[in-house]
Protein backbone atom coordinates (compact mmCIF):
# COMPACT_ATOMS: atom_id res chain seq x y z
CA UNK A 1 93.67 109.71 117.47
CA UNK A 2 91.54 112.89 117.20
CA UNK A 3 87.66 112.37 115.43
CA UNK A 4 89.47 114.92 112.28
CA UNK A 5 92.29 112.29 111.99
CA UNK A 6 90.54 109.30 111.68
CA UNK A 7 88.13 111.27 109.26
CA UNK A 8 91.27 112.50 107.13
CA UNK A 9 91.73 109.29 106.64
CA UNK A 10 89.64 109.61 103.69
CA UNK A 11 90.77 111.69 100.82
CA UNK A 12 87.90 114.12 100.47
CA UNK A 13 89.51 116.47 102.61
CA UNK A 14 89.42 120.86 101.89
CA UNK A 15 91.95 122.75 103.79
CA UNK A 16 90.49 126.22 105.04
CA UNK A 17 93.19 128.77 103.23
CA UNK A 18 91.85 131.91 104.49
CA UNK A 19 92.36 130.62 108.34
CA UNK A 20 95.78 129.10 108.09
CA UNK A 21 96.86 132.47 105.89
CA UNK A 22 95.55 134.25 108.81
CA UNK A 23 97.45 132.50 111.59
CA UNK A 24 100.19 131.81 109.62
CA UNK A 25 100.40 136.32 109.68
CA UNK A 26 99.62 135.89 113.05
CA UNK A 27 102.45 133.58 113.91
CA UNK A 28 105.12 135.59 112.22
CA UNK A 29 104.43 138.83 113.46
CA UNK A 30 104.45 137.10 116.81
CA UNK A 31 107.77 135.53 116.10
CA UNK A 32 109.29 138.82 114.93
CA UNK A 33 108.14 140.18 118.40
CA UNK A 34 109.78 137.13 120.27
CA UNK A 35 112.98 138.42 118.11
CA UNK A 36 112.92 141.45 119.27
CA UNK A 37 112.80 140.81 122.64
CA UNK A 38 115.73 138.92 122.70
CA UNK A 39 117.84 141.08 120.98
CA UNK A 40 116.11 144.26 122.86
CA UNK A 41 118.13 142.37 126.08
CA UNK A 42 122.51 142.18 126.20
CA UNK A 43 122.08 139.05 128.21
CA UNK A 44 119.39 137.14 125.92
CA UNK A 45 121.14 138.04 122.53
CA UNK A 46 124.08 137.27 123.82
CA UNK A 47 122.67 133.85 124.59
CA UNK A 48 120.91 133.18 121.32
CA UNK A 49 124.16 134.12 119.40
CA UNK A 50 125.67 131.25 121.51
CA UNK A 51 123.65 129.04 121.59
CA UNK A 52 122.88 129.01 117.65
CA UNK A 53 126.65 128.86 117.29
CA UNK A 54 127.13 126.18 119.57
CA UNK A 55 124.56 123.71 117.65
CA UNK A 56 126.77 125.04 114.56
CA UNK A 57 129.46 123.29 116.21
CA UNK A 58 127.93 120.42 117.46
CA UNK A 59 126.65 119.38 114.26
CA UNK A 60 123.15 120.51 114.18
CA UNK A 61 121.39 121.04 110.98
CA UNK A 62 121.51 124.27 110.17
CA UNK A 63 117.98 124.38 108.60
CA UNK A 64 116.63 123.27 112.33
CA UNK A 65 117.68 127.24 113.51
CA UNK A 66 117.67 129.72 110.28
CA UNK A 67 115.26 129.51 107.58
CA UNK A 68 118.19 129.66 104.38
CA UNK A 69 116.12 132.11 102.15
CA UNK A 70 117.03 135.32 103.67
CA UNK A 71 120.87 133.96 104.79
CA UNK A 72 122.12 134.68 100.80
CA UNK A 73 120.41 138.05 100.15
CA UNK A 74 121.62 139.60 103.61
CA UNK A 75 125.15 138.79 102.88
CA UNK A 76 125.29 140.40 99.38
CA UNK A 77 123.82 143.53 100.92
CA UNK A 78 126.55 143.18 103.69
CA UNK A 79 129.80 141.91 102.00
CA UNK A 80 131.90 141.95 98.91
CA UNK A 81 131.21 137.92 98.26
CA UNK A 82 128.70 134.99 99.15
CA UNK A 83 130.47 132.27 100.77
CA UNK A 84 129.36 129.12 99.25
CA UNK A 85 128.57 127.16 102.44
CA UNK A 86 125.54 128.50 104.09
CA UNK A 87 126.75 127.18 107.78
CA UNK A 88 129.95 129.37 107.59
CA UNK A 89 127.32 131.97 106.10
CA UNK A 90 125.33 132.14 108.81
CA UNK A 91 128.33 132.02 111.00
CA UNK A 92 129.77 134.81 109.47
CA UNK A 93 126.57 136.84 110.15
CA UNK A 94 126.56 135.99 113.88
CA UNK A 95 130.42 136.23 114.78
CA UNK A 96 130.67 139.80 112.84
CA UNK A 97 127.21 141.44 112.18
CA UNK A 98 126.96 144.23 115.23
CA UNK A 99 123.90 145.16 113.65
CA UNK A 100 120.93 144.07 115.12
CA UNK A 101 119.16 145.10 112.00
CA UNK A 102 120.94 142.60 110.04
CA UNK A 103 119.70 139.79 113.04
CA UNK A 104 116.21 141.14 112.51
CA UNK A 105 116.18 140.26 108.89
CA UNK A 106 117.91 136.42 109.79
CA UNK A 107 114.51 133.93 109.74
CA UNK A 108 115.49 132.36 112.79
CA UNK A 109 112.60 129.60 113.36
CA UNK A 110 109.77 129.74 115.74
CA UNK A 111 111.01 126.47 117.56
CA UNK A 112 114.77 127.70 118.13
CA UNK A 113 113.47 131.47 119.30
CA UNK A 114 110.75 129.04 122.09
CA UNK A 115 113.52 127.30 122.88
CA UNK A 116 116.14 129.83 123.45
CA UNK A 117 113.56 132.15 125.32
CA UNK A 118 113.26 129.08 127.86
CA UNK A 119 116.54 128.30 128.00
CA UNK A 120 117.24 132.61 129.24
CA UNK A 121 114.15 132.15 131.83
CA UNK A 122 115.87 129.34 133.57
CA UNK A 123 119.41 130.34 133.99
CA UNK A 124 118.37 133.68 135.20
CA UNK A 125 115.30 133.22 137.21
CA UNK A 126 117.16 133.97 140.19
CA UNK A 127 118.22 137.25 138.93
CA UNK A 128 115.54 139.83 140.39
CA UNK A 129 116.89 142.46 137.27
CA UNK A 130 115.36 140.34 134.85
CA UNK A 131 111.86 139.93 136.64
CA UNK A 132 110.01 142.41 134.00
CA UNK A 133 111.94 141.32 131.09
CA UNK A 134 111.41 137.49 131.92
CA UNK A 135 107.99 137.85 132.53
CA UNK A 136 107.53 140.04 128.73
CA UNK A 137 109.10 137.37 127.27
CA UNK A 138 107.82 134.46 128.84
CA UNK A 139 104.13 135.98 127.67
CA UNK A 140 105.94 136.59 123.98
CA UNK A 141 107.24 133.06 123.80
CA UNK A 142 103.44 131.72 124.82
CA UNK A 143 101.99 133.52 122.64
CA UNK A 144 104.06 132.15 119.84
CA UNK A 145 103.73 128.60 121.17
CA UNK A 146 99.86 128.98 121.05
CA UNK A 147 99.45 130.29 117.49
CA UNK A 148 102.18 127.98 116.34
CA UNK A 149 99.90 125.00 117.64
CA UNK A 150 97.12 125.96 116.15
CA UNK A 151 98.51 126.04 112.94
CA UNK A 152 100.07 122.66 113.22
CA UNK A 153 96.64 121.32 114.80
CA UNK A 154 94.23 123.16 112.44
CA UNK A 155 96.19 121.41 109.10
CA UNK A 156 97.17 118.20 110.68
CA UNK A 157 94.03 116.80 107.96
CA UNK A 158 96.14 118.07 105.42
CA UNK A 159 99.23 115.40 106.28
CA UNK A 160 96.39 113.00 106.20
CA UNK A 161 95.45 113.30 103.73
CA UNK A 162 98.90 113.28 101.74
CA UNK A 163 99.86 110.32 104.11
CA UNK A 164 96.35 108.59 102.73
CA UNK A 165 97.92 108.64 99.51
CA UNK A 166 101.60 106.94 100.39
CA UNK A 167 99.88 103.90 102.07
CA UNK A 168 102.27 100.99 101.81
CA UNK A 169 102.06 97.33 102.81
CA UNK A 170 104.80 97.78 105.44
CA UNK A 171 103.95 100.97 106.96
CA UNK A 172 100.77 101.59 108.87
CA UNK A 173 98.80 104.73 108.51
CA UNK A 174 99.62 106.37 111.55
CA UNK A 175 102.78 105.95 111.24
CA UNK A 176 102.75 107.30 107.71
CA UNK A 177 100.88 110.72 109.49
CA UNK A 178 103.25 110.71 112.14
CA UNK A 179 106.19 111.31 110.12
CA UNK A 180 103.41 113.67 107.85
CA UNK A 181 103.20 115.83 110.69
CA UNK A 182 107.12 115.99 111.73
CA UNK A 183 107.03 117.72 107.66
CA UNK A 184 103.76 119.56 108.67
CA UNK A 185 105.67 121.55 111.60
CA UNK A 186 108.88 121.99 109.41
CA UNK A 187 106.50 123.74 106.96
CA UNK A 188 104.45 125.84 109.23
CA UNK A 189 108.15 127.13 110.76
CA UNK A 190 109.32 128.20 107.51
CA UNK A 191 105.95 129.71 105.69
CA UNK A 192 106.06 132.82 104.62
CA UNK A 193 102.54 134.78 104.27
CA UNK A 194 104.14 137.63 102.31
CA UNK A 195 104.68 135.45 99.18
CA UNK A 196 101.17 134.97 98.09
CA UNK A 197 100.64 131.42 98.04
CA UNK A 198 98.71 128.91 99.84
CA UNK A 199 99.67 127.35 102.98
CA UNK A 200 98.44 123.50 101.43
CA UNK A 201 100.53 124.45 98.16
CA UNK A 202 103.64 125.37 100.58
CA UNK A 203 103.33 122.44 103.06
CA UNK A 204 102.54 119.54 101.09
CA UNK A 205 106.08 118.91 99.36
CA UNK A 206 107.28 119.23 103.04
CA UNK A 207 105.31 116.66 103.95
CA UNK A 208 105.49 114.26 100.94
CA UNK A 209 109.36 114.27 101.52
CA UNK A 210 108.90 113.51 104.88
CA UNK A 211 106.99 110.47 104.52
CA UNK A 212 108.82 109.43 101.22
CA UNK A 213 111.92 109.56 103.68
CA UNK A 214 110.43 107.58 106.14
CA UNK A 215 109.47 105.10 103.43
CA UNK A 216 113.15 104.97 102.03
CA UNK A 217 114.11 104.02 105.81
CA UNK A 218 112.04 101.79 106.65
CA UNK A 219 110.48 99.70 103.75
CA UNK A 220 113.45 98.09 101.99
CA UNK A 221 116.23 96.23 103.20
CA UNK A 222 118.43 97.78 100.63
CA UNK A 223 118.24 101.50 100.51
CA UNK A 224 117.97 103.86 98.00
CA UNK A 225 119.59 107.32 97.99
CA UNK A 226 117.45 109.78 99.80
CA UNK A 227 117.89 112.31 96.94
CA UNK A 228 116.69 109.47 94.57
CA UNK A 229 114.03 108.24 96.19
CA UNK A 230 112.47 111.88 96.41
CA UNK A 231 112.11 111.75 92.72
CA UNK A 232 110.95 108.78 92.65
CA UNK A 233 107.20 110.01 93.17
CA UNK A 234 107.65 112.42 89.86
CA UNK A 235 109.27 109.24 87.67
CA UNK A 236 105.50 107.47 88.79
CA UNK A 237 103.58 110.51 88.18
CA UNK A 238 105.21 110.57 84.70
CA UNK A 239 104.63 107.01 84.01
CA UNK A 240 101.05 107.08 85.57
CA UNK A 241 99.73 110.51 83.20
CA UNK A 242 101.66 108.50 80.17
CA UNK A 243 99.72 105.24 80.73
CA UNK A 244 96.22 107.19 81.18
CA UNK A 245 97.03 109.33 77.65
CA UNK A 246 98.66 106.81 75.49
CA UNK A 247 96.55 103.72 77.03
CA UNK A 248 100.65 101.82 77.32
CA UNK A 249 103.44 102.54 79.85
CA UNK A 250 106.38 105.04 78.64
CA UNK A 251 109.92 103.99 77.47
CA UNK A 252 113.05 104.73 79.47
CA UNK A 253 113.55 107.33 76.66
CA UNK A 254 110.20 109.23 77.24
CA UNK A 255 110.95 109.38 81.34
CA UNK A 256 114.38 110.73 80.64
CA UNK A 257 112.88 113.61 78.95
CA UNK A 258 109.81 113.99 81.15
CA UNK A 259 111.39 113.56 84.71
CA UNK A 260 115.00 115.24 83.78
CA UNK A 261 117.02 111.96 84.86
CA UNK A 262 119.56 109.35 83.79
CA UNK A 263 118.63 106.21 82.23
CA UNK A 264 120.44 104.61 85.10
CA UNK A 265 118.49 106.37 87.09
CA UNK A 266 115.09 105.56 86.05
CA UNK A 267 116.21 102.17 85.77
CA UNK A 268 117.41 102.37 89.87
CA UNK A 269 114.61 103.68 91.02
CA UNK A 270 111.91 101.32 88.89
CA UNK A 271 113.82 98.16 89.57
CA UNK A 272 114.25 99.55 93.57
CA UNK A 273 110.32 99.71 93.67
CA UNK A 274 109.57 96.43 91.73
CA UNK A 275 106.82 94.91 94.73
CA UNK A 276 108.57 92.63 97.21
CA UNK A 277 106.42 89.60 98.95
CA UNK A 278 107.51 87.57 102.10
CA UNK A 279 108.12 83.85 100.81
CA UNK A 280 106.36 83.16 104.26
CA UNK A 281 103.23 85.11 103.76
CA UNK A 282 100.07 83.30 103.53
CA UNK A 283 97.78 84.61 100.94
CA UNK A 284 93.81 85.41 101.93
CA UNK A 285 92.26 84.78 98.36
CA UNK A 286 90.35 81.49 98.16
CA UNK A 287 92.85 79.76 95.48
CA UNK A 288 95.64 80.65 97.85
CA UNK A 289 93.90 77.76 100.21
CA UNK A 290 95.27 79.28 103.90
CA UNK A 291 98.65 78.37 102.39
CA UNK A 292 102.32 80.34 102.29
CA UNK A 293 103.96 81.76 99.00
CA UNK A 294 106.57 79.27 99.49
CA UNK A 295 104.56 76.16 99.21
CA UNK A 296 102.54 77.74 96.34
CA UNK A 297 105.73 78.69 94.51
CA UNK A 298 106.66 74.67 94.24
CA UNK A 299 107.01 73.66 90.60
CA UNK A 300 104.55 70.84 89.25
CA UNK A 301 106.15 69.95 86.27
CA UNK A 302 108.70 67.39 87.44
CA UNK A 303 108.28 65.14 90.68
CA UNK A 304 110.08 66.79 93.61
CA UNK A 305 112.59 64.03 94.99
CA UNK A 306 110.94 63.93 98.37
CA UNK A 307 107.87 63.03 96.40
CA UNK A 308 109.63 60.80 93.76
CA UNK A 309 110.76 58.29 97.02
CA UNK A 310 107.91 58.45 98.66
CA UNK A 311 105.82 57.11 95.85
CA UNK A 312 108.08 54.61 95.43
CA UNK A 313 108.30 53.10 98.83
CA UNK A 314 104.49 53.37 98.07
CA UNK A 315 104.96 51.29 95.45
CA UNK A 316 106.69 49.16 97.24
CA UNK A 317 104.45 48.43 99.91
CA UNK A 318 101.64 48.30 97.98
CA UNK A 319 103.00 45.43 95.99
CA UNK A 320 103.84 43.70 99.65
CA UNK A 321 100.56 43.68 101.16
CA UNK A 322 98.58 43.22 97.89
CA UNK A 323 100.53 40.27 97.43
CA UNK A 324 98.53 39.00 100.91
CA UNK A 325 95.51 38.95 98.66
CA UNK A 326 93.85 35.79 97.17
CA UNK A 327 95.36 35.61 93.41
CA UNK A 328 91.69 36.91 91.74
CA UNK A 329 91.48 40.04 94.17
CA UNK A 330 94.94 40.47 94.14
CA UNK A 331 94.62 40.79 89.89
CA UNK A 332 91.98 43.20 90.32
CA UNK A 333 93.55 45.34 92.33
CA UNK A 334 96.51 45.51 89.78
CA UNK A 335 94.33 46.22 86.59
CA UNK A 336 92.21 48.92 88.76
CA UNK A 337 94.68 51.15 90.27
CA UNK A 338 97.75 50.53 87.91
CA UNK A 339 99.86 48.74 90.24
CA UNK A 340 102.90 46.44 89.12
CA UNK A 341 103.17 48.30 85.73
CA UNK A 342 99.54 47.83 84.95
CA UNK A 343 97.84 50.66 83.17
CA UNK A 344 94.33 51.67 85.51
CA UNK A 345 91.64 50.04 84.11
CA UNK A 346 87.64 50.75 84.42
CA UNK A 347 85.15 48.49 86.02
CA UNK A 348 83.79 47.34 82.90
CA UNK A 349 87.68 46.52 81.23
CA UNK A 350 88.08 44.26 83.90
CA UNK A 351 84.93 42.36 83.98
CA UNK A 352 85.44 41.85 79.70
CA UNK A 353 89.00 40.63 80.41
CA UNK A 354 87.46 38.03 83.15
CA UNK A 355 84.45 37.20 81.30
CA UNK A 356 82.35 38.20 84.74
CA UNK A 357 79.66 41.23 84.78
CA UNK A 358 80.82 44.76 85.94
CA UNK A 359 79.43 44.34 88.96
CA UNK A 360 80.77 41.28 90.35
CA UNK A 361 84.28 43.39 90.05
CA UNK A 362 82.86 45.86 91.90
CA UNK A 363 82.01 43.68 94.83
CA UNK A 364 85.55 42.03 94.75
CA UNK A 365 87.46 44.85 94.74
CA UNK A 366 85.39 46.45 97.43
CA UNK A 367 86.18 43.53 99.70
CA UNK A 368 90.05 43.53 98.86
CA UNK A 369 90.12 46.98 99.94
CA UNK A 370 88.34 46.36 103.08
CA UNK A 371 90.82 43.35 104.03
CA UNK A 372 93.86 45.59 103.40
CA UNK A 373 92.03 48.36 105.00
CA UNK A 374 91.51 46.01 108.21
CA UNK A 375 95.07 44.88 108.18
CA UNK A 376 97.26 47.57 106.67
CA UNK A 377 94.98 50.13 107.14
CA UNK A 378 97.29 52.29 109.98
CA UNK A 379 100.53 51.76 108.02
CA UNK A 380 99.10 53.17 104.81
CA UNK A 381 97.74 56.17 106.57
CA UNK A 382 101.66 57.35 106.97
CA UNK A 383 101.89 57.79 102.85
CA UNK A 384 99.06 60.32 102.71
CA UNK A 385 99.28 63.96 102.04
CA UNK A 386 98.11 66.16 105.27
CA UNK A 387 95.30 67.11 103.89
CA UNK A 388 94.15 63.83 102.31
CA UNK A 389 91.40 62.00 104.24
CA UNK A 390 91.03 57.94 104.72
């Protein structure tokens, strides 16, 4: 990862307008040349019309070829109607437009016009009639390439920095930018420099719905509707400005009105993004103690049955080998810990029950726990907890 990357990792990052504007004039006026090249040559227009037909057919998207925002406008200087579907409206343009005018004015994308200019250069290179045209267009096509890389490399800060803001406990960082930049390059295809904005203003929603797609795909098991989960973002935003001017988080009825949505809706797309935690996980803060959600998620009110037997094979036991005891020590033992229904008793209870001082209890007790420790001592060690010590 490039030294601007790992510094756009932070979110004090300024985009340079008046460079990308420049390139961005740079890269269309070099894209219209690339056009005209192709269309200048039978052979090569021939060969774009077919081969932007052919990824019609095959399926392609057709906002991976034509940029849609000229498609409508062409076809109502051109035609009686608008056909509603803008594949069969581009196809209409290429299978009866003789007009190369009309192709001109078609925003066929930077990436398509590379690729179809390569695709002419190898299926004719042994065709000595093309040797001037190939090489004119092979130095059009570079040139396009070039600028179009700069572009992509001189804001790749700017998916960063959007990508910065989308972190996510499931998705790393770079792949977060990754999927920034695939937006990043479908924005610097499609910008127009004419329309007097910013390139930042034009590419970011490109590349927030990239990585909000990627997010959709990858994060949950259960996925939401892309369309949904692209307005999911503005449902937060709402909720996030409401909190920070009202000081308390805005009713269903509020979002409907601010974010132009369904209750359903809302209610989808806040219950979709309600935080999700691995029972498995093991938590790093220090009352977590190393251990997973599961076994910190175990209920303490009532004894769990695995417990419940336990303690009373315990009990059990207890009562077996205490029973091994001489009568007095034995009795102590009872009274002090609470065995055979006896309620735990303090030194001093004891010794006023026997009529002996506090510390002669002490000193028997200590030496029935050092007989059963001697003689019982490895059997008892299978009733403790792992992490008690004997």
């Amino acid at each position: 990862m490039t030294e601007a990357v790992l510094n756009a990792a932070h979110p004090a990052v300024s985009v340079n307008e008046p460079e990308p504007l420049a390139l961005a004039m740079d890269m269309e006026q070099a894209r219209q040349n690339l056009l005209l090249l192709l269309l200048a040559e039978h052979e090569a227009s021939a060969l774009l019309l077919k081969q932007c037909l052919s990824h019609l057919d095959n399926g392609r998207d057709i906002s991976e070829i034509v940029s849609d925002k000229t498609v409508e406008a062409i076809i109502v200087q051109g035609a009686d109607f608008v056909q509603p579907n803008l594949v069969q409206d581009v196809r209409y343009l290429l299978e009866n437009s003789v007009s190369r005018s009309s192709l001109l004015k078609l925003h066929f994308l930077p990436s398509f016009l590379i690729e179809v200019s390569g695709l002419f250069m190898s299926t004719t290179g042994h065709q000595a009639a093309f040797n001037a045209y190939r090489l004119k267009l092979g130095q059009a096509a570079q040139a396009l390439q070039r600028i179009r890389q700069q572009m992509i490399a001189g804001n790749v800060r700017l998916a960063a920095f959007v990508a910065h803001k989308h972190k996510t406990t499931v998705l790393s960082f770079d792949d977060l930018l990754q999927e920034g930049v695939v937006g990043l390059i479908k924005a610097v295809d499609r910008f127009d420099p004419y329309r007097g904005y910013q390139f930042s203003t034009y590419a970011i929603p490109w590349i927030k719905q990239a990585i909000s797609r990627l997010i959709v795909k990858q994060e949950k098991i259960v996925r939401l509707p892309v369309a949904l989960a692209e307005r999911a973002c503005a449902v937060f935003e709402a909720m996030r400005n409401a909190y920070l001017q009202t000081e308390r988080w805005p009713s269903i009825e509020q979002l409907k009105v601010l974010c132009d949505l369904s209750e359903d809706e809302i209610k989808t797309i806040r219950n979709y993004y309600q935080a999700t935690h691995s029972l498995d996980a093991v938590g790093d803060a220090e009352e977590d103690e190393g251990q997973a959600l599961m076994a910190r998620m175990k209920q303490r009110q009532f004894a769990q049955p695995l417990d419940e037997l336990i303690d009373r094979n315990l009990g059990r036991y207890l009562d077996q080998v205490v029973a091994t005891l001489p009568d007095k020590e034995a009795a102590i033992l009872n009274m002090r810990f609470g065995l055979k229904n006896h309620t735990e008793m303090t030194l001093q209870a004891i010794a006023d029950q026997l009529q002996v001082s506090r510390e002669r209890v002490r000193q028997i007790q200590n030496e029935a726990l050092k007989k059963l420790k001697n003689q019982f001592g490895y059997d008892l060690m299978l009733f403790l907890e792992p992490n008690d010590s004997y």
